[in-house]
Structure formats: structure tokens, C-alpha cells
N, C-alpha and C. Protein backbone atom coordinates (compact mmCIF):
# COMPACT_ATOMS: atom_id res chain seq x y z
N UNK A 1 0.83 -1.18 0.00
CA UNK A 1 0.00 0.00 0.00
C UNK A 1 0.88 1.25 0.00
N UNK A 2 0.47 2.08 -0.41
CA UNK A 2 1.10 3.71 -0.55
C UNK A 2 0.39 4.52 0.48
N UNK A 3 1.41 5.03 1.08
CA UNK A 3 1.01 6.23 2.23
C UNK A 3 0.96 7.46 1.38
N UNK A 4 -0.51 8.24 1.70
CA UNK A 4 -0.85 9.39 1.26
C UNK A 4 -0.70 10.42 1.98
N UNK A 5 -1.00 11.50 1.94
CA UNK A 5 -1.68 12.97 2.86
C UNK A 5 -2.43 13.98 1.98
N UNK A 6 -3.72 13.51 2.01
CA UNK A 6 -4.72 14.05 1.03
C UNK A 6 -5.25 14.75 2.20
N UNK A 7 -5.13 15.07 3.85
CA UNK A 7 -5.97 15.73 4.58
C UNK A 7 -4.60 16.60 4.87
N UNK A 8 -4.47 18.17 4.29
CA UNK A 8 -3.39 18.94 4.81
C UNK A 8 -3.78 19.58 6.65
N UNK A 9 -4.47 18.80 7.28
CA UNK A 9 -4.63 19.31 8.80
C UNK A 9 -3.30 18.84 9.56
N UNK A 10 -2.84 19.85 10.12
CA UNK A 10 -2.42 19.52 11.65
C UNK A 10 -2.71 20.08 12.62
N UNK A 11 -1.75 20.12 13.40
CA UNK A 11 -2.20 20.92 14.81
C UNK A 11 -1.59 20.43 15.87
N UNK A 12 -0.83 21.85 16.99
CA UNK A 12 0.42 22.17 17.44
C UNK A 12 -0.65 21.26 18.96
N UNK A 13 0.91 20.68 19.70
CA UNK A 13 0.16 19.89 20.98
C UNK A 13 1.74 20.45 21.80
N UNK A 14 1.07 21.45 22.63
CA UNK A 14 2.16 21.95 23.49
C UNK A 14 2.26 20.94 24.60
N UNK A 15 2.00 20.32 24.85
CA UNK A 15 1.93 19.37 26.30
C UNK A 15 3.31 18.32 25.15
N UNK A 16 2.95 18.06 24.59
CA UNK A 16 4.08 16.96 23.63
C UNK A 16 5.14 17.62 23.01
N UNK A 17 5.02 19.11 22.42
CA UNK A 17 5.79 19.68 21.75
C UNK A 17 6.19 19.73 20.74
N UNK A 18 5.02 19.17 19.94
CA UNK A 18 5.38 18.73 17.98
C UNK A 18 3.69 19.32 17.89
N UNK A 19 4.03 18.72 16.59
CA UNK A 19 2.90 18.91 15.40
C UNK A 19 2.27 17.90 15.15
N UNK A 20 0.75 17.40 14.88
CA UNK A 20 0.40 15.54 15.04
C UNK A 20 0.05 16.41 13.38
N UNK A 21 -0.41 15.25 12.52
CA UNK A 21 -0.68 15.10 11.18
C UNK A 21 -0.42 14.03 10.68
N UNK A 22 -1.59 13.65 9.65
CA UNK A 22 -2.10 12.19 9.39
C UNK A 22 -1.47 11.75 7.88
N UNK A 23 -1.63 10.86 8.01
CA UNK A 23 -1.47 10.33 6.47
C UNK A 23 -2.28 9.21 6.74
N UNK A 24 -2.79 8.28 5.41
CA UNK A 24 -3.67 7.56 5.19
C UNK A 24 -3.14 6.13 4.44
N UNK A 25 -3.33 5.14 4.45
CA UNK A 25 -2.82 3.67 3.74
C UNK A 25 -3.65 3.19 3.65
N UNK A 26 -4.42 3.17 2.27
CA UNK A 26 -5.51 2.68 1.57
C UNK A 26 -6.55 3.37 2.73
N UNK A 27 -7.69 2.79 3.75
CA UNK A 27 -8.67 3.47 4.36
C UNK A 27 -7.84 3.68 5.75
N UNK A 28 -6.55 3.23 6.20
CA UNK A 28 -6.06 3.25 7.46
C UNK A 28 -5.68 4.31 8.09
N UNK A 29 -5.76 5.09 8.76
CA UNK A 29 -5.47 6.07 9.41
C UNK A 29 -3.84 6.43 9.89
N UNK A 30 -2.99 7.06 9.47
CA UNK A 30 -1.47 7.15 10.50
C UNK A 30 -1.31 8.37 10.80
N UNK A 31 -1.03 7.86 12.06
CA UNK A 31 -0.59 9.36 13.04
C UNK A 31 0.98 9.89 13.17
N UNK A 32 1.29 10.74 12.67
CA UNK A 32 2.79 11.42 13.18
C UNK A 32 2.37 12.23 13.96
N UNK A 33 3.79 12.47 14.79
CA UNK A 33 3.52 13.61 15.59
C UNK A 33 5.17 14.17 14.92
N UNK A 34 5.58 14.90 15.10
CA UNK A 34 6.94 15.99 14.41
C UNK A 34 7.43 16.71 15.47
N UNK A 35 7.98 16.27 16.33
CA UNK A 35 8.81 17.07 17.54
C UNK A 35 9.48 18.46 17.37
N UNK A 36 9.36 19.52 17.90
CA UNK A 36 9.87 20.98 17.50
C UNK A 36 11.04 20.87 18.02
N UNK A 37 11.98 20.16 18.13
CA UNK A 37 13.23 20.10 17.70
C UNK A 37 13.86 19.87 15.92
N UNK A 38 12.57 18.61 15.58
CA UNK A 38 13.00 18.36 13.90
C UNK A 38 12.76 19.97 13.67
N UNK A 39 11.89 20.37 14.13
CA UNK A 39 10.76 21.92 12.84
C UNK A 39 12.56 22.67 13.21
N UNK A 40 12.92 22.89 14.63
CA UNK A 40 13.97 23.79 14.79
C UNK A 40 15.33 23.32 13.78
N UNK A 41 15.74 21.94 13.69
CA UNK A 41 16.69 21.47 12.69
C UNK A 41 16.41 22.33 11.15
N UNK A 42 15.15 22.33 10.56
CA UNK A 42 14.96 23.14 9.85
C UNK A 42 14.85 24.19 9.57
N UNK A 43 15.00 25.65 10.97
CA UNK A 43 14.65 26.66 11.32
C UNK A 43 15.50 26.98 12.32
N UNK A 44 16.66 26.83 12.14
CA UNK A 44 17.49 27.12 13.96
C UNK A 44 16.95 28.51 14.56
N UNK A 45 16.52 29.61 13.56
CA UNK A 45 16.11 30.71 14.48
C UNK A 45 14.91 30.56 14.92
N UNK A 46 13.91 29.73 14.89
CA UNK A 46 12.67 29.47 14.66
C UNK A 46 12.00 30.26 16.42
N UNK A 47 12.59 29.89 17.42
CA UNK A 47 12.14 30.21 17.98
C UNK A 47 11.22 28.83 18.81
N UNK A 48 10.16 29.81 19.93
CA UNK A 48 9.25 28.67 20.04
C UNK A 48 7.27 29.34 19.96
N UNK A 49 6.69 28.68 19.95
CA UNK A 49 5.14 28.83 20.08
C UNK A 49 4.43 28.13 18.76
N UNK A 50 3.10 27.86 19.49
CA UNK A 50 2.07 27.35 18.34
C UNK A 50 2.18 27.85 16.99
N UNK A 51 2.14 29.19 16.69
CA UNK A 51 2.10 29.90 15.31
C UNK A 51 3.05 29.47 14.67
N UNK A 52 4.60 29.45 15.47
CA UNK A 52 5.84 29.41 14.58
C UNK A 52 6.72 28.03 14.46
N UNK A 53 5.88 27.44 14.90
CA UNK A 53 5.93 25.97 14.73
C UNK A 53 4.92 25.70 13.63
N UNK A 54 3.89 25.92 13.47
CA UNK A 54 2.76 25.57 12.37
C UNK A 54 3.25 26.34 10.92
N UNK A 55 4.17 27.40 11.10
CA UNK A 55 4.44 28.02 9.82
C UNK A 55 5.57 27.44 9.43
N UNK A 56 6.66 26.84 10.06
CA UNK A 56 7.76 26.09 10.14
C UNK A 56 6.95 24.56 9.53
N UNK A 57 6.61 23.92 9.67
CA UNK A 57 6.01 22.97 9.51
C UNK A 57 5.10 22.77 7.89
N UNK A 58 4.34 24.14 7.67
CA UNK A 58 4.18 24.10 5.92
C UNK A 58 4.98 24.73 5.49
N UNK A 59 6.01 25.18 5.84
CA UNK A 59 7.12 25.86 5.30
C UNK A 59 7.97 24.14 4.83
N UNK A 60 8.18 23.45 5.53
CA UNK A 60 9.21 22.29 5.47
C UNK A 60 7.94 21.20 5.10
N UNK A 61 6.87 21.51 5.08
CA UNK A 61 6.15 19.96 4.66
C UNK A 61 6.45 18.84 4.20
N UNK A 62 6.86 18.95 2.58
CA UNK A 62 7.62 18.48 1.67
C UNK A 62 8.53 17.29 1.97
N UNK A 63 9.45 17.99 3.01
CA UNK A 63 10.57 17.61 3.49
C UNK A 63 10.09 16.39 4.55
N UNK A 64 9.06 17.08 5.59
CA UNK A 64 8.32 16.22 6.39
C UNK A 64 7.99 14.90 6.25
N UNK A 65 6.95 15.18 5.02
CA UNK A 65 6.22 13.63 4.64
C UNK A 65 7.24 13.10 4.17
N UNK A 66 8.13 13.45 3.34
CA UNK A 66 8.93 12.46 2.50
C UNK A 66 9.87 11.27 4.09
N UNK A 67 10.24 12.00 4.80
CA UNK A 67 10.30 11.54 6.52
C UNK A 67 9.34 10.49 6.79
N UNK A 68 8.30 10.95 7.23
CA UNK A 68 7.28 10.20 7.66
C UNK A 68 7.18 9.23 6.53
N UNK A 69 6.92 8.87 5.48
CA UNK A 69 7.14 8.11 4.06
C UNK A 69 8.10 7.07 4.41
N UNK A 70 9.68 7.51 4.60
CA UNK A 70 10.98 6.93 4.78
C UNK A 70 10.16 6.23 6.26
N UNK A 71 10.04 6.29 7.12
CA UNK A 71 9.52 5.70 8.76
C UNK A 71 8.79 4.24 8.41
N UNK A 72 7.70 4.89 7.67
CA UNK A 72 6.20 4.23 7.48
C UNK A 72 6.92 3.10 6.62
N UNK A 73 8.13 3.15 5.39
CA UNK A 73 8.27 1.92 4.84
C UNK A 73 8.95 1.03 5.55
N UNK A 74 9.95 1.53 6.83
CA UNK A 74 10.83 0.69 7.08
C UNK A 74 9.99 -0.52 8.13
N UNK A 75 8.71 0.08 9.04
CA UNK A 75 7.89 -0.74 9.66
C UNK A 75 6.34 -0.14 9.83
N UNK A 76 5.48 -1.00 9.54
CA UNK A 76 4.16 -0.14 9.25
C UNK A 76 3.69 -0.33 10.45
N UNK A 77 3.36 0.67 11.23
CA UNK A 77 2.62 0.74 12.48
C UNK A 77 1.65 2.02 12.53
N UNK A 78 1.00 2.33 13.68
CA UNK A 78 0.07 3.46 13.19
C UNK A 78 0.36 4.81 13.96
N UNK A 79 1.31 4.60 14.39
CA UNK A 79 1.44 5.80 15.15
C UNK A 79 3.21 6.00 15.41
N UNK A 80 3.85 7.86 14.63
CA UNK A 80 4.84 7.61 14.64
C UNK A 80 5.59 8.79 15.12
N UNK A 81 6.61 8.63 16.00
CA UNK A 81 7.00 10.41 16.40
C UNK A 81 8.48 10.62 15.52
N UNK A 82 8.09 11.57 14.89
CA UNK A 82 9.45 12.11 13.97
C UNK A 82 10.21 13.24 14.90
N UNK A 83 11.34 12.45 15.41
CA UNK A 83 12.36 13.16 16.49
C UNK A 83 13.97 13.01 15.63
């Protein structure tokens, strides 16, 4: 099966400190979460808060899924934290 992201939602979880956002395998649901350390690897000035983590995050999308993609082939499970 091929992992998609046809739903562009996320949304910042300060208690965890990433970004969660889904991708899909055939009807299956997968959860990442994206730790704001990766978003800062991409952004060293980035800073911190909800806004500038979420703009950091479609700023680097691209970069993201292709991540989450690389994760999801090496073992398929449903839930994954990109640290």
C-alpha cells in the first residue's frame, strides 16, 4: 500500500511539543507527531510557540512527509513520532 496525505490538517500539541498530522494507507489512518526540535533542525532561528511551529512545519512539509514516508516503509505501524 502507498502512504498518502490528502488531509493537509495539523495541529500544534504543546503538552508533547510537535505537530500531530495524518497520512492515510488505503482506508487506514497514520498518526505522526513531528517534535519541535526536527521543525527547529529546519529553522534554527525558529524560535518557540504554536504559530511558529505551524508556519515552520508548511514551510518544510515536503521535506516532512517524505520523513514520515521513509519511517512508514521501514515498519508499518500506526502511530509515529518524527524526532
Amino acid at each position: 500500500m502507498t502512504l498518502t496525505f490528502p488531509n493537509p490538517s495539523r495541529t500544534y500539541d504543546e503538552a508533547k511539543r510537535g505537530v500531530w498530522f495524518w497520512g492515510y494507507d488505503n482506508t487506514g489512518e497514520i498518526t505522526f507527531l513531528v517534535e519541535d526540535r526536527v521543525l527547529m533542525s529546519f529553522d534554527p532561528a525558529l524560535g518557540s510557540g504554536e504559530a511558529r511551529m505551524l508556519d515552520s512545519f508548511d514551510r518544510h512539509r515536503d521535506e516532512i512527509l517524505q520523513i514520515a514516508m521513509d519511517l512508514y516503509a521501514k515498519g508499518r505501524q500506526t502511530l509515529y513520532t518524527l524526532h
